[in-house]
Protein backbone atom coordinates (compact mmCIF):
# COMPACT_ATOMS: atom_id res chain seq x y z
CA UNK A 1 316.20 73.41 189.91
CA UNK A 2 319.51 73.84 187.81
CA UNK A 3 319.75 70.87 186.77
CA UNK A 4 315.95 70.81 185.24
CA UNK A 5 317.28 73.71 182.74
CA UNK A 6 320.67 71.57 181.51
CA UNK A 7 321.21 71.82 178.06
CA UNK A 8 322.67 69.50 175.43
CA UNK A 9 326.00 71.30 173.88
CA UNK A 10 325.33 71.77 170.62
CA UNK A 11 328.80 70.00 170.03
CA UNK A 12 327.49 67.35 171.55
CA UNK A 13 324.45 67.03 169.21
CA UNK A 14 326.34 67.47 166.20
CA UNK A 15 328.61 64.54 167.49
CA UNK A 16 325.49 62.37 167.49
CA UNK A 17 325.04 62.53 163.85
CA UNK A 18 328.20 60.71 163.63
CA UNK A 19 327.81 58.16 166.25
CA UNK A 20 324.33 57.27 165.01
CA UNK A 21 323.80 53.46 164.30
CA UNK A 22 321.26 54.28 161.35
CA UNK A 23 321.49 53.96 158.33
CA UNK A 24 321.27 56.94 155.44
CA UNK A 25 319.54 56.08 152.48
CA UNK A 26 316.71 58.59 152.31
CA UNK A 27 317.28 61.08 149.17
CA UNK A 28 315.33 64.82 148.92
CA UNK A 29 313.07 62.79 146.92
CA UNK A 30 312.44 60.55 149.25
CA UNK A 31 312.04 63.27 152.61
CA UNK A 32 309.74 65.27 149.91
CA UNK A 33 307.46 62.25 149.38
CA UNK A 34 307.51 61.73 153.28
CA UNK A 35 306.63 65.04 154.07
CA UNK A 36 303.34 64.65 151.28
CA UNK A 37 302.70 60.96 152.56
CA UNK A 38 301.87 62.40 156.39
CA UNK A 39 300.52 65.77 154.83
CA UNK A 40 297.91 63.93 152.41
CA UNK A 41 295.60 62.06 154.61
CA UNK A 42 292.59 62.20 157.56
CA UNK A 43 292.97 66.07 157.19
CA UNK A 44 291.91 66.29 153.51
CA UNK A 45 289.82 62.79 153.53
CA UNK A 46 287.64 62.79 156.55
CA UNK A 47 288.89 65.83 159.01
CA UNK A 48 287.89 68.78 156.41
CA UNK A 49 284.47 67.68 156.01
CA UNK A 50 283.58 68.07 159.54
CA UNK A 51 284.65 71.53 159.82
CA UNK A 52 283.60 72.75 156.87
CA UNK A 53 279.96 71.25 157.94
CA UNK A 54 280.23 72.25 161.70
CA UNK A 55 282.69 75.25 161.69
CA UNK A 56 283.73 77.19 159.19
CA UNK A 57 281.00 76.45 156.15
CA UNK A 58 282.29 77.52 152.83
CA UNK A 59 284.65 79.54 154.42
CA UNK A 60 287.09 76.75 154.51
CA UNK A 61 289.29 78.08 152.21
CA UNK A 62 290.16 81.03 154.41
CA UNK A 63 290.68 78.13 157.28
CA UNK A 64 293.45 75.98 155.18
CA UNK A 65 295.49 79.48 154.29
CA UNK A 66 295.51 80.39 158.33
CA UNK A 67 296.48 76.86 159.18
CA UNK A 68 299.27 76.96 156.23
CA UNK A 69 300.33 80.62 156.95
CA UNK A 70 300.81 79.29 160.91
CA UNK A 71 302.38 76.09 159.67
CA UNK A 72 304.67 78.09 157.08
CA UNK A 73 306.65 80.00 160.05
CA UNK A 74 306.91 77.14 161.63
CA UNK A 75 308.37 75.11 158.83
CA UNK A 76 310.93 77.59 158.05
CA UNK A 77 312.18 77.91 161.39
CA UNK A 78 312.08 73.64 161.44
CA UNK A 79 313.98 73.83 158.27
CA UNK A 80 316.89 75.86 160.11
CA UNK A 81 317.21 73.76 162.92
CA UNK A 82 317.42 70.76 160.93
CA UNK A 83 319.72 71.77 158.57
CA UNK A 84 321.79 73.01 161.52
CA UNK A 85 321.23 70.41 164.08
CA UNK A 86 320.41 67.27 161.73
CA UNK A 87 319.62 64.14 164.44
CA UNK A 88 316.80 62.48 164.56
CA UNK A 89 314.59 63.73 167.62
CA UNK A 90 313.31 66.91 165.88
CA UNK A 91 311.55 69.73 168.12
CA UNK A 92 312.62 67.10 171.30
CA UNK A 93 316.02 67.57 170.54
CA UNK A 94 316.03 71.60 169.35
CA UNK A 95 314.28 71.98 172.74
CA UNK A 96 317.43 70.50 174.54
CA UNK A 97 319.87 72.82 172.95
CA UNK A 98 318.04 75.50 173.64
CA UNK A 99 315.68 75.51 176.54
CA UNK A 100 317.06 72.29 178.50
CA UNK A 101 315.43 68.89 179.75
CA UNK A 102 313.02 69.50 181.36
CA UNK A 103 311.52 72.01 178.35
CA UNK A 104 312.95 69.22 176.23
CA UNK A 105 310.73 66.55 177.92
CA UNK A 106 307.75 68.26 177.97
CA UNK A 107 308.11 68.61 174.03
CA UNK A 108 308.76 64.73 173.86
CA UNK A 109 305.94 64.07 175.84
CA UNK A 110 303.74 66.65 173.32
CA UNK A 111 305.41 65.05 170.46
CA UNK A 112 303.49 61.54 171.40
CA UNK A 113 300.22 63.76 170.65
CA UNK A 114 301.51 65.09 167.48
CA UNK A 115 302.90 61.56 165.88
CA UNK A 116 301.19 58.68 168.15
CA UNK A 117 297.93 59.35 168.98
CA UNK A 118 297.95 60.96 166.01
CA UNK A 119 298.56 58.10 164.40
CA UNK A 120 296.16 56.46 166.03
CA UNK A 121 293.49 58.98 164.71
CA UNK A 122 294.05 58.57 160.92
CA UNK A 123 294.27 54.66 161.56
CA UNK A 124 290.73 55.18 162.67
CA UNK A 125 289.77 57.31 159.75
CA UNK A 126 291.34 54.82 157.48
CA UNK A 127 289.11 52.22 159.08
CA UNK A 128 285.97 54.10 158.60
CA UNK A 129 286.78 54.76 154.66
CA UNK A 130 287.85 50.90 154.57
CA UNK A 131 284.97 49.44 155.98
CA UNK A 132 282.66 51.76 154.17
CA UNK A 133 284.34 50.21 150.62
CA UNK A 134 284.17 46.59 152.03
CA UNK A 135 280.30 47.38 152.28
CA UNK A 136 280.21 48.89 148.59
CA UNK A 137 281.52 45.35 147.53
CA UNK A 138 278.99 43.87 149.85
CA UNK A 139 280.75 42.74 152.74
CA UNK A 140 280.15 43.80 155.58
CA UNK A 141 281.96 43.40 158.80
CA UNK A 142 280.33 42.77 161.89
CA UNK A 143 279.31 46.45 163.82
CA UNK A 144 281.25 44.98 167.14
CA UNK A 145 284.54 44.51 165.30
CA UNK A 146 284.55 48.01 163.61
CA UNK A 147 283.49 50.08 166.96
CA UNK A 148 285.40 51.69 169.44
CA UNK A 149 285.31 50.19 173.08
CA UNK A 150 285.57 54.04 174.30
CA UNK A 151 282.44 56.23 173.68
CA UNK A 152 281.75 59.91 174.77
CA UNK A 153 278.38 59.89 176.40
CA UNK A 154 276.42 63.19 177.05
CA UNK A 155 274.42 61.70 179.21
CA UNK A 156 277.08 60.91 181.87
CA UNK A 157 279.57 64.02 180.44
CA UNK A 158 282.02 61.32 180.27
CA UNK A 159 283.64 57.96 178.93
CA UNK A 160 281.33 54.80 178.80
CA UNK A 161 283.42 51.16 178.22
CA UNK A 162 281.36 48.67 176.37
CA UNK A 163 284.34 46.50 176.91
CA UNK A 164 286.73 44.58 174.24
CA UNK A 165 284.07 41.75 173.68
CA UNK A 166 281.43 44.02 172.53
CA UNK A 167 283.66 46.83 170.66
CA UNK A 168 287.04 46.93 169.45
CA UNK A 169 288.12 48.26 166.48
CA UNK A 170 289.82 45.54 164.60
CA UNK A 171 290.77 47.00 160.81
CA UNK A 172 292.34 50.11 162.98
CA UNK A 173 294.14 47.50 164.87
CA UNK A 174 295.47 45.30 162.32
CA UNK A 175 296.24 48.26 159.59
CA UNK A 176 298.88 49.83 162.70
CA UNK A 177 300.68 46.67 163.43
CA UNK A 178 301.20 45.42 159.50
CA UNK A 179 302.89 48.95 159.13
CA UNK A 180 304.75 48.44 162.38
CA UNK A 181 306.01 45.15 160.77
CA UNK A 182 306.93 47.06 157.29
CA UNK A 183 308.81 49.68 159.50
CA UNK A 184 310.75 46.79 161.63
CA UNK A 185 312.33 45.46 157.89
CA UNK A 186 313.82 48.50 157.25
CA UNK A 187 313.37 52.30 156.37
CA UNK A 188 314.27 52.01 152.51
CA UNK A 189 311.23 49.28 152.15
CA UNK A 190 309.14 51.79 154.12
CA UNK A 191 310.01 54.92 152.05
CA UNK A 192 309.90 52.95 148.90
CA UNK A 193 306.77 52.07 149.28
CA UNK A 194 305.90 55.49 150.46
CA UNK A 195 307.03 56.72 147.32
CA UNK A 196 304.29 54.42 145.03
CA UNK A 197 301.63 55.55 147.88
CA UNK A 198 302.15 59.03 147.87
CA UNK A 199 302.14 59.28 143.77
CA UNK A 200 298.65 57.21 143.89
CA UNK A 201 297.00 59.22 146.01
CA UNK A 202 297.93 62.75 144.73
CA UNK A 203 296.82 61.52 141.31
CA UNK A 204 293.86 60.83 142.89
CA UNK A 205 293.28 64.37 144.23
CA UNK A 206 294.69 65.58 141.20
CA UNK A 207 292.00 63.80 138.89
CA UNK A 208 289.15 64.85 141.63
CA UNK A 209 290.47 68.33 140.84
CA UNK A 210 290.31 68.30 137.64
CA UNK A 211 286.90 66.47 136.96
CA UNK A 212 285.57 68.51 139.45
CA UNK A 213 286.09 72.18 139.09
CA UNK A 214 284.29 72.85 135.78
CA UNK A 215 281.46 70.98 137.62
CA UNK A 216 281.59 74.04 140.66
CA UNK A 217 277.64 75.46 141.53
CA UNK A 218 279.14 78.84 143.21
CA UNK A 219 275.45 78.96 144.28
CA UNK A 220 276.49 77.16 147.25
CA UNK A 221 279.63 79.91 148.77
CA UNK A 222 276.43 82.04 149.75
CA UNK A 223 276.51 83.24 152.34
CA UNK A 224 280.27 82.58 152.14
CA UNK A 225 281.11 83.15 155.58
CA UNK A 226 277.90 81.93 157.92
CA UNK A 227 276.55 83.90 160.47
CA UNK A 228 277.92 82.68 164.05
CA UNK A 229 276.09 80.27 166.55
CA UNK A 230 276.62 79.40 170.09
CA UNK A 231 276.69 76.10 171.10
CA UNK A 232 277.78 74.52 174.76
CA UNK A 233 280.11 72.10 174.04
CA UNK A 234 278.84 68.36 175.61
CA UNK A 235 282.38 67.60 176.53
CA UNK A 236 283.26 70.39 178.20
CA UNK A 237 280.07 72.39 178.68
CA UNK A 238 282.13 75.62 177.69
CA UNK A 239 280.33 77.48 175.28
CA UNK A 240 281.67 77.10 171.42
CA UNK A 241 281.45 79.40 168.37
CA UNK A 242 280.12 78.11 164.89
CA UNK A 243 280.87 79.68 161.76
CA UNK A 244 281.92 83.20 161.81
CA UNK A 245 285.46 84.45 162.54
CA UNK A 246 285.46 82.35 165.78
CA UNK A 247 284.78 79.18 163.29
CA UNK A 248 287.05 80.10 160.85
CA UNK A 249 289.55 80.28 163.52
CA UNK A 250 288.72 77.19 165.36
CA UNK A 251 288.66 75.22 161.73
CA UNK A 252 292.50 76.20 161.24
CA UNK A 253 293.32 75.05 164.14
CA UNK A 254 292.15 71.55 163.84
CA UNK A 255 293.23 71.43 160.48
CA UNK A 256 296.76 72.43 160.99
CA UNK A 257 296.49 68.66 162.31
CA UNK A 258 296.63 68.20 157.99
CA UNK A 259 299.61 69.97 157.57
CA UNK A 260 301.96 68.09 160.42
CA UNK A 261 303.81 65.82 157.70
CA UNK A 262 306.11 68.83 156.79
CA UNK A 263 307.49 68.16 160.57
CA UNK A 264 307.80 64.57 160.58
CA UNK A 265 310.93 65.25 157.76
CA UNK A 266 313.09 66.64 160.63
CA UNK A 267 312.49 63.11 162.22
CA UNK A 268 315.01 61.38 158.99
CA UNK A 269 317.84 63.77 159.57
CA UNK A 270 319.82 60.88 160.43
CA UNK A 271 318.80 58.31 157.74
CA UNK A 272 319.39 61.59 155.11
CA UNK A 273 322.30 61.25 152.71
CA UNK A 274 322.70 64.97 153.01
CA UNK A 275 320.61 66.84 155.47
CA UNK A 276 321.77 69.57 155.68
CA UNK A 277 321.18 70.30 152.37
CA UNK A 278 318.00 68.51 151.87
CA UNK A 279 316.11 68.83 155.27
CA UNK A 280 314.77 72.42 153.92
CA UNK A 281 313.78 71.06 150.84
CA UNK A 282 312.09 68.14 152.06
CA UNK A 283 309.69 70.66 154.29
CA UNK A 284 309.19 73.29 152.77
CA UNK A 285 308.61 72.22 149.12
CA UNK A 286 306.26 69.04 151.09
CA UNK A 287 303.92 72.21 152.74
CA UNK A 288 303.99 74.52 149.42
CA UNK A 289 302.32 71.15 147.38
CA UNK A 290 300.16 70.41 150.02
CA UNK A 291 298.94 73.36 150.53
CA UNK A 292 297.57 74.29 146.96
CA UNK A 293 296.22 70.54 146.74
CA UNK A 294 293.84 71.30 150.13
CA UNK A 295 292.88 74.71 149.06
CA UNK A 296 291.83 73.49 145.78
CA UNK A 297 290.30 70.37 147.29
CA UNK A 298 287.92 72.38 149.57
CA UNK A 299 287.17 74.80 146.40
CA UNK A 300 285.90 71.65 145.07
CA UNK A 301 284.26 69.93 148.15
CA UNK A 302 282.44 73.39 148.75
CA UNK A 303 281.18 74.27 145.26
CA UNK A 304 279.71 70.42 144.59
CA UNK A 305 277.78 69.57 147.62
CA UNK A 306 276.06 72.08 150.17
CA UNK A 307 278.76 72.61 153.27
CA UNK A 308 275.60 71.10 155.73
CA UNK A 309 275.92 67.91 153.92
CA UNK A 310 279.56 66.83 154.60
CA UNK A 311 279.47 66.01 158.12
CA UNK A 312 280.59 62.36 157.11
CA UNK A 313 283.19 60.31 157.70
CA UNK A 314 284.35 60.73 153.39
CA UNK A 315 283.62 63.61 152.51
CA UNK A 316 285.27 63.65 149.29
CA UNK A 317 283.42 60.17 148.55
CA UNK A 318 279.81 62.58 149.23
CA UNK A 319 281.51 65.25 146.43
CA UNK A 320 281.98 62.48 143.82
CA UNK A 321 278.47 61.41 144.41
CA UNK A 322 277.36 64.89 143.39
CA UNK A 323 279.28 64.60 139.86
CA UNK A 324 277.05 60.61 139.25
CA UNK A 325 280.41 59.52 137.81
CA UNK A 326 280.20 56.00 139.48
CA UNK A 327 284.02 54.96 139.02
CA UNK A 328 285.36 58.52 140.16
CA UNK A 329 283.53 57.40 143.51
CA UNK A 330 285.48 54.11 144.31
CA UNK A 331 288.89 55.71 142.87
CA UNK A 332 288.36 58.23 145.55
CA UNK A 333 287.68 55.53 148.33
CA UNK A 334 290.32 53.48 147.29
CA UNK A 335 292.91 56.35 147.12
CA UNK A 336 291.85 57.53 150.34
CA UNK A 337 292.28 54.06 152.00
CA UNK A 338 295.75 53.92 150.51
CA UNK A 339 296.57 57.53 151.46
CA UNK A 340 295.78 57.01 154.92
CA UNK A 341 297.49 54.42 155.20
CA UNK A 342 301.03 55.83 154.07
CA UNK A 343 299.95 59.04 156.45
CA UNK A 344 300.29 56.03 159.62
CA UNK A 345 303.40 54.87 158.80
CA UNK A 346 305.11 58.16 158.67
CA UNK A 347 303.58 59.27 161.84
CA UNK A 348 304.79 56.11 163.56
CA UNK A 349 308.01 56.07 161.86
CA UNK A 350 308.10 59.69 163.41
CA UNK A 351 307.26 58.66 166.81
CA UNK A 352 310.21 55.83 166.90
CA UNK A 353 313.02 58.18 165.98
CA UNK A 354 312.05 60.58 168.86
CA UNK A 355 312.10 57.65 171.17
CA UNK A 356 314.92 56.82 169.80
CA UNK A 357 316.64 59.92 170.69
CA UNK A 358 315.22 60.31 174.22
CA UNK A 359 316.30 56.29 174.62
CA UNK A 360 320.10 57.53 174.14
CA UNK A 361 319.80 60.36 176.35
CA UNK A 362 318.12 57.58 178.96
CA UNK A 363 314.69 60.06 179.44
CA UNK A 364 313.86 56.63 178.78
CA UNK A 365 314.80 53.53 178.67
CA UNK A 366 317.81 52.11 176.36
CA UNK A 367 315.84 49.29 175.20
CA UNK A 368 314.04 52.29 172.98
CA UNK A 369 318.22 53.17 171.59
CA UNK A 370 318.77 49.33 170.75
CA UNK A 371 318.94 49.14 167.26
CA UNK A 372 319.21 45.76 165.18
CA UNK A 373 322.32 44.62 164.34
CA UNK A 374 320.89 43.43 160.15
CA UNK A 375 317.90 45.74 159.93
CA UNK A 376 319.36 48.86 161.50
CA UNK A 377 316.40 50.07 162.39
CA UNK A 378 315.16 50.55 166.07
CA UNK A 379 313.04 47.23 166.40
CA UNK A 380 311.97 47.16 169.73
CA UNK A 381 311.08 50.86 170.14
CA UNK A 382 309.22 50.17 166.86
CA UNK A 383 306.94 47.00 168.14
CA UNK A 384 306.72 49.31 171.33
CA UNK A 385 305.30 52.11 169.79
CA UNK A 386 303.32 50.42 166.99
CA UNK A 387 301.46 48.29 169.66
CA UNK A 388 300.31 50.88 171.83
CA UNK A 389 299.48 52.76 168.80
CA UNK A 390 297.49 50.01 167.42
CA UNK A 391 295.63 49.45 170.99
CA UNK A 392 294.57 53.55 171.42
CA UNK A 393 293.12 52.96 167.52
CA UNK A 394 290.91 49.96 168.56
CA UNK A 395 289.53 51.26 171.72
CA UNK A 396 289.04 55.66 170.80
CA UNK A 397 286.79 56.95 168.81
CA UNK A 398 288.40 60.08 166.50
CA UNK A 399 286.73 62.37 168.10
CA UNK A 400 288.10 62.60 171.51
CA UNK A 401 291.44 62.78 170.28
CA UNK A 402 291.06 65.32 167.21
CA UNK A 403 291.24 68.60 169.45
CA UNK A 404 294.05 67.49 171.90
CA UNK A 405 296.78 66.43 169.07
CA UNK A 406 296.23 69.89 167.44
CA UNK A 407 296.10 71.85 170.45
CA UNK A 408 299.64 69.83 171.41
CA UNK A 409 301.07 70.39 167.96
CA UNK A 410 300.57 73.95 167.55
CA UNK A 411 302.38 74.57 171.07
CA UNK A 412 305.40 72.12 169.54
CA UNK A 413 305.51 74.89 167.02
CA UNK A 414 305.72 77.74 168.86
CA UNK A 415 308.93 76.22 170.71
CA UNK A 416 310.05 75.17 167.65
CA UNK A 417 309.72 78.77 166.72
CA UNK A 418 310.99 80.41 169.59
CA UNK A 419 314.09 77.92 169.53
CA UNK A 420 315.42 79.63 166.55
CA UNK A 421 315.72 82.95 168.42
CA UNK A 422 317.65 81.45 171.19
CA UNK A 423 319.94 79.56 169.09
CA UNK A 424 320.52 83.10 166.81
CA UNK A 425 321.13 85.19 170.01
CA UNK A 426 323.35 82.37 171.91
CA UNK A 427 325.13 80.91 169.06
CA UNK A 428 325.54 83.50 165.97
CA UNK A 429 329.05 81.58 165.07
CA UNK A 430 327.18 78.61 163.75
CA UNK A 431 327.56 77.35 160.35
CA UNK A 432 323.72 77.51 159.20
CA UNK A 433 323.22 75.98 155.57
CA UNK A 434 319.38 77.32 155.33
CA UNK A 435 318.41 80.84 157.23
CA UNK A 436 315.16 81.58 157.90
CA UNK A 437 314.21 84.65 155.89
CA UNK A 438 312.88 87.92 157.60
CA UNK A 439 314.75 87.04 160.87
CA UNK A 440 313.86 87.81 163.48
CA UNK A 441 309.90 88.60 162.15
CA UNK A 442 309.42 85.21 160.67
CA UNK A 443 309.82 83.21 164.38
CA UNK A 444 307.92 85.91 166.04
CA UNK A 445 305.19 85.73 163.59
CA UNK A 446 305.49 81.89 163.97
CA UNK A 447 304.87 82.04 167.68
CA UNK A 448 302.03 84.97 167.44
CA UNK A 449 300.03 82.75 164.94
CA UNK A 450 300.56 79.42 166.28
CA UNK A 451 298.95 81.31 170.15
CA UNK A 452 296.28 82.91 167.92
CA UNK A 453 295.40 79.61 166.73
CA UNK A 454 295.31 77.45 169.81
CA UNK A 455 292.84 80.23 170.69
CA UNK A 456 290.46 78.59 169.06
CA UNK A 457 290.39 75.44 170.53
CA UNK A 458 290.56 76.78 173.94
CA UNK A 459 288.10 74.32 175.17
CA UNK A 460 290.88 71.88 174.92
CA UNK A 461 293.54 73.44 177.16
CA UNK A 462 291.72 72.19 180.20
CA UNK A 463 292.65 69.02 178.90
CA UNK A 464 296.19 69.16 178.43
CA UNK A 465 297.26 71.60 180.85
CA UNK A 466 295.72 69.69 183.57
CA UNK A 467 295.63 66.37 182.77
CA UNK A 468 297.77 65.36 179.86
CA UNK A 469 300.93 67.38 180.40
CA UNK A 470 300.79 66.76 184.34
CA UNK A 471 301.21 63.24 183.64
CA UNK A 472 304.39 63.77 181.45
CA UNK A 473 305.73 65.52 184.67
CA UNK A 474 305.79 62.88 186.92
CA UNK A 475 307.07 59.93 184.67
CA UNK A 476 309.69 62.62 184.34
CA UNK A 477 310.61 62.71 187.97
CA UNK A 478 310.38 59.44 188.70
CA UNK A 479 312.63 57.83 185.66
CA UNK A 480 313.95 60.44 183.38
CA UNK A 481 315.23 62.75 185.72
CA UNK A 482 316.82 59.84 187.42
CA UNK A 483 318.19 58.00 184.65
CA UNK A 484 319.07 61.52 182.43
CA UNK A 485 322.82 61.34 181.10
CA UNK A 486 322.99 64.62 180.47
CA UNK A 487 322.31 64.90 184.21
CA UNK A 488 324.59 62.44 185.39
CA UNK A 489 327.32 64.30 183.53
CA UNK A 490 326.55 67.43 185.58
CA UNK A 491 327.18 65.58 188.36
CA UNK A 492 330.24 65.12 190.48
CA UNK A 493 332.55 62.49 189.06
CA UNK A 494 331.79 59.54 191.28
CA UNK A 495 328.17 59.86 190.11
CA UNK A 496 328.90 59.89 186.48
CA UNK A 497 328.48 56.17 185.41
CA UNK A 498 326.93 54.78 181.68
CA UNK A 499 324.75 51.12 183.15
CA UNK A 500 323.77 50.27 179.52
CA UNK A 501 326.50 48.13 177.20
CA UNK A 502 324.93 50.23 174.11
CA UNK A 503 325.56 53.47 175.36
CA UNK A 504 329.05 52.71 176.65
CA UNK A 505 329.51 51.80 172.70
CA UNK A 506 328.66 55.15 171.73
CA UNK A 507 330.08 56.80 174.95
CA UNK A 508 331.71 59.97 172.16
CA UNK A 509 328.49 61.56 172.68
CA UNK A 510 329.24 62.61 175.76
């Protein structure tokens, strides 16, 4: 049981940042713009629009200042830790230093909700907005190659195959695995061409803003907050609030999904020129823009079209279509297809630096550590990931997986937060370039709001209490535990041996 609890010196970890094969070229421009790339996507284009419609009706607004509030804490706290501990790994690796492995793998193993299958979701939300501007130019795509093979059926209360030759999601496919090819070249590419994305598609919001606000019928914010209704849920047959307070609630917590991208900036710290000085600025400058561009997004999406009408797939397309200004409508699309598509490639860039940090601590396997010798960039953890990735996106449908990777983020953030008051009580001598203000309120807050809010998706912690996280366990006990270096350095001496040629390169770690 000790040896579930070791913990990564914090010498140690700041060792790593030396020893680290890749390469720093990302500027606080550049973590800034990645933060608003993986901010700015299926949250704002598709997500919002089903729980205005479903949950929270015009009350919206109130949802995106709980999920930023939540999300706020949590970012400052991230900012500390990154600035102090700045590897790549993010909440994996504060989790180490301050809870131990075992902790540490169970946030690694949450972390694949909050940046894979995440992933996975917006690719399928960028497919739906693609396909849906194909048809405005009239081509159409066969039904069998834009369909999920997985479908929720009622009738059964479970999964239904219809089986790769009669469903499989082929645009969700392809879009992962050309990004997976543009992250294997290199990380400058990637965030250059992040950069151009993320300016496109905030001048898109920007000019849907603008055009539409004047345009606002305040007509429809009455009844602002709709009066609850119960509904069994046909997944889980656990009875589920609508609008109301309980919808409100259950809105933010879904769409704190949106606001994830300020976390996936404590992913670079190792490809930052200086993170210790632009980690915080990169997160919490990414959430503060964000944040006014959703709230004034859903002032717009709520005061154009009725909230019962934007239970679609693009919702903001349905807004446009309310002003009759034909070209706003296919700006919209098209800045929505290329917003979602910079919003993959920083989740999956996200994912392969976590793997790349539990592949040098061997919670799994080095291959996931080997980094090319030209690209510098983890190539084989990156064709990994981004083919898996790709896979989950051609055969689930968005709606199964919505719930589960907010549910896992939120509890990421609350050990995020909580990792801050360990590290202040254990280690007060440490050199910390960015505090978080209000200490120790702010954490506390962080960890009461981010509990409040899984609250209301509490039909989803059947899910991955019992199922999802269980899983994690026991491909921890049968390789990482086994293979764990920090483990094997516990150990008595003629049980301390390094079996991979890369790791015996970077043996200082230890």
């Amino acid at each position: 049981m000790r040896t579930l609890f070791l913990k990564k010196s914090i010498a140690q970890i700041q060792r790593e940042t030396g020893t680290s094969e890749l390469k720093r070229s990302l500027s606080a421009l550049n973590l800034v713009s990645l933060g608003i790339g993986c901010i700015v996507g299926a949250g704002i284009f598709s997500l919002t629009g089903e729980q205005t419609a479903v949950y929270a009706g015009p009350a919206i607004l109130i949802s995106f200042v709980f999920a930023a509030i939540a999300c706020a804490f949590a970012a400052l706290c991230y900012a500390e830790l990154a600035s102090t501990l700045p590897v790549s790994g993010s909440a994996y690796t504060y989790a180490y230093a301050t809870l131990g492995e075992l902790p540490a793998w169970i946030m690694g193993w949450l972390l694949i909700l909050e940046y894979g299958i995440a992933a996975s979701t917006v690719a399928v939300s960028w497919s739906g907005y693609f396909v849906s501007l194909l048809k405005d130019m009239n081509i159409i795509i066969p039904a069998a190659l834009t369909a999920p093979t997985l479908l929720y059926d009622p009738n059964i209360g479970g999964l239904k195959a219809l089986g790769l030759s009669h469903a499989f999601n082929l645009p969700a496919f392809g879009s992962v695995m050309l990004l997976t090819a543009l992250l294997i070249m290199g990380v400058k590419e990637s965030a250059t061409m992040n950069n151009v994305i993320v300016a496109l598609k905030v001048t898109v919001l920007v000019l849907l803003i603008v055009v539409g606000l004047p345009h606002i019928n305040t007509a429809f914010w009455h009844p602002f907050i709709p009066n609850p209704v119960v509904i069994n849920d046909t997944q889980t047959s656990m009875p589920v609030v609508h609008y109301g307070w309980p919808g409100i609630l259950h809105a933010a917590a879904v769409i704190s999904f949106a606001f994830v991208g300020f976390e996936a900036v404590s992913t670079a710290a190792q490809e930052a020129k200086n993170p210790q000085r632009d980690m915080p600025i990169g997160i919490l400058v990414s959430l503060a823009v964000c944040t006014v561009l959703y709230v004034l997004v859903g002032m717009v999406l709520t005061g154009l079209v009725h909230y019962t009408d934007l239970n679609v797939p693009d919702p903001l397309a349905v807004a446009v279509d309310a002003l009759h200004i034909g070209w706003l409508k296919w700006v919209v699309k098209t800045g929505a297809i290329i917003g979602m598509f910079s919003v993959t490639l920083v989740l999956l860039y996200g994912q392969t630096r976590i793997f790349y940090s539990m592949g040098r601590d061997r919670l799994l396997p080095a291959l996931f550590a080997t980094i090319h010798p030209r690209l510098h960039t983890p190539h084989w953890n990156t064709l990994i990931v981004g083919f898996i990735t790709a896979f989950v996106a051609g055969f689930t449908p968005i709606d199964i997986l919505g719930d589960l990777v907010s549910l896992g983020t939120l509890l990421a953030f609350a050990i995020v937060c909580f990792s801050v008051l360990y590290l202040r009580y254990t280690h007060p001598e440490m050199p910390r370039v960015f505090k978080v203000p209000f200490y120790p309120l702010t954490p506390l807050l962080g960890i009461a709001a981010c509990v409040w809010l899984m609250w209301g998706i509490l039909n989803m912690m059947e899910l991955l209490f019992l199922y999802y996280i269980p899983v994690g366990l026991l491909v921890y006990f049968f390789y990482g535990r086994k293979h764990s270096l920090v483990r094997k350095h516990a150990l008595p001496a003629p049980e301390i041996a390094l079996t991979s040629p890369v790791m015996e390169q970077n043996s200082s770690i230890l």
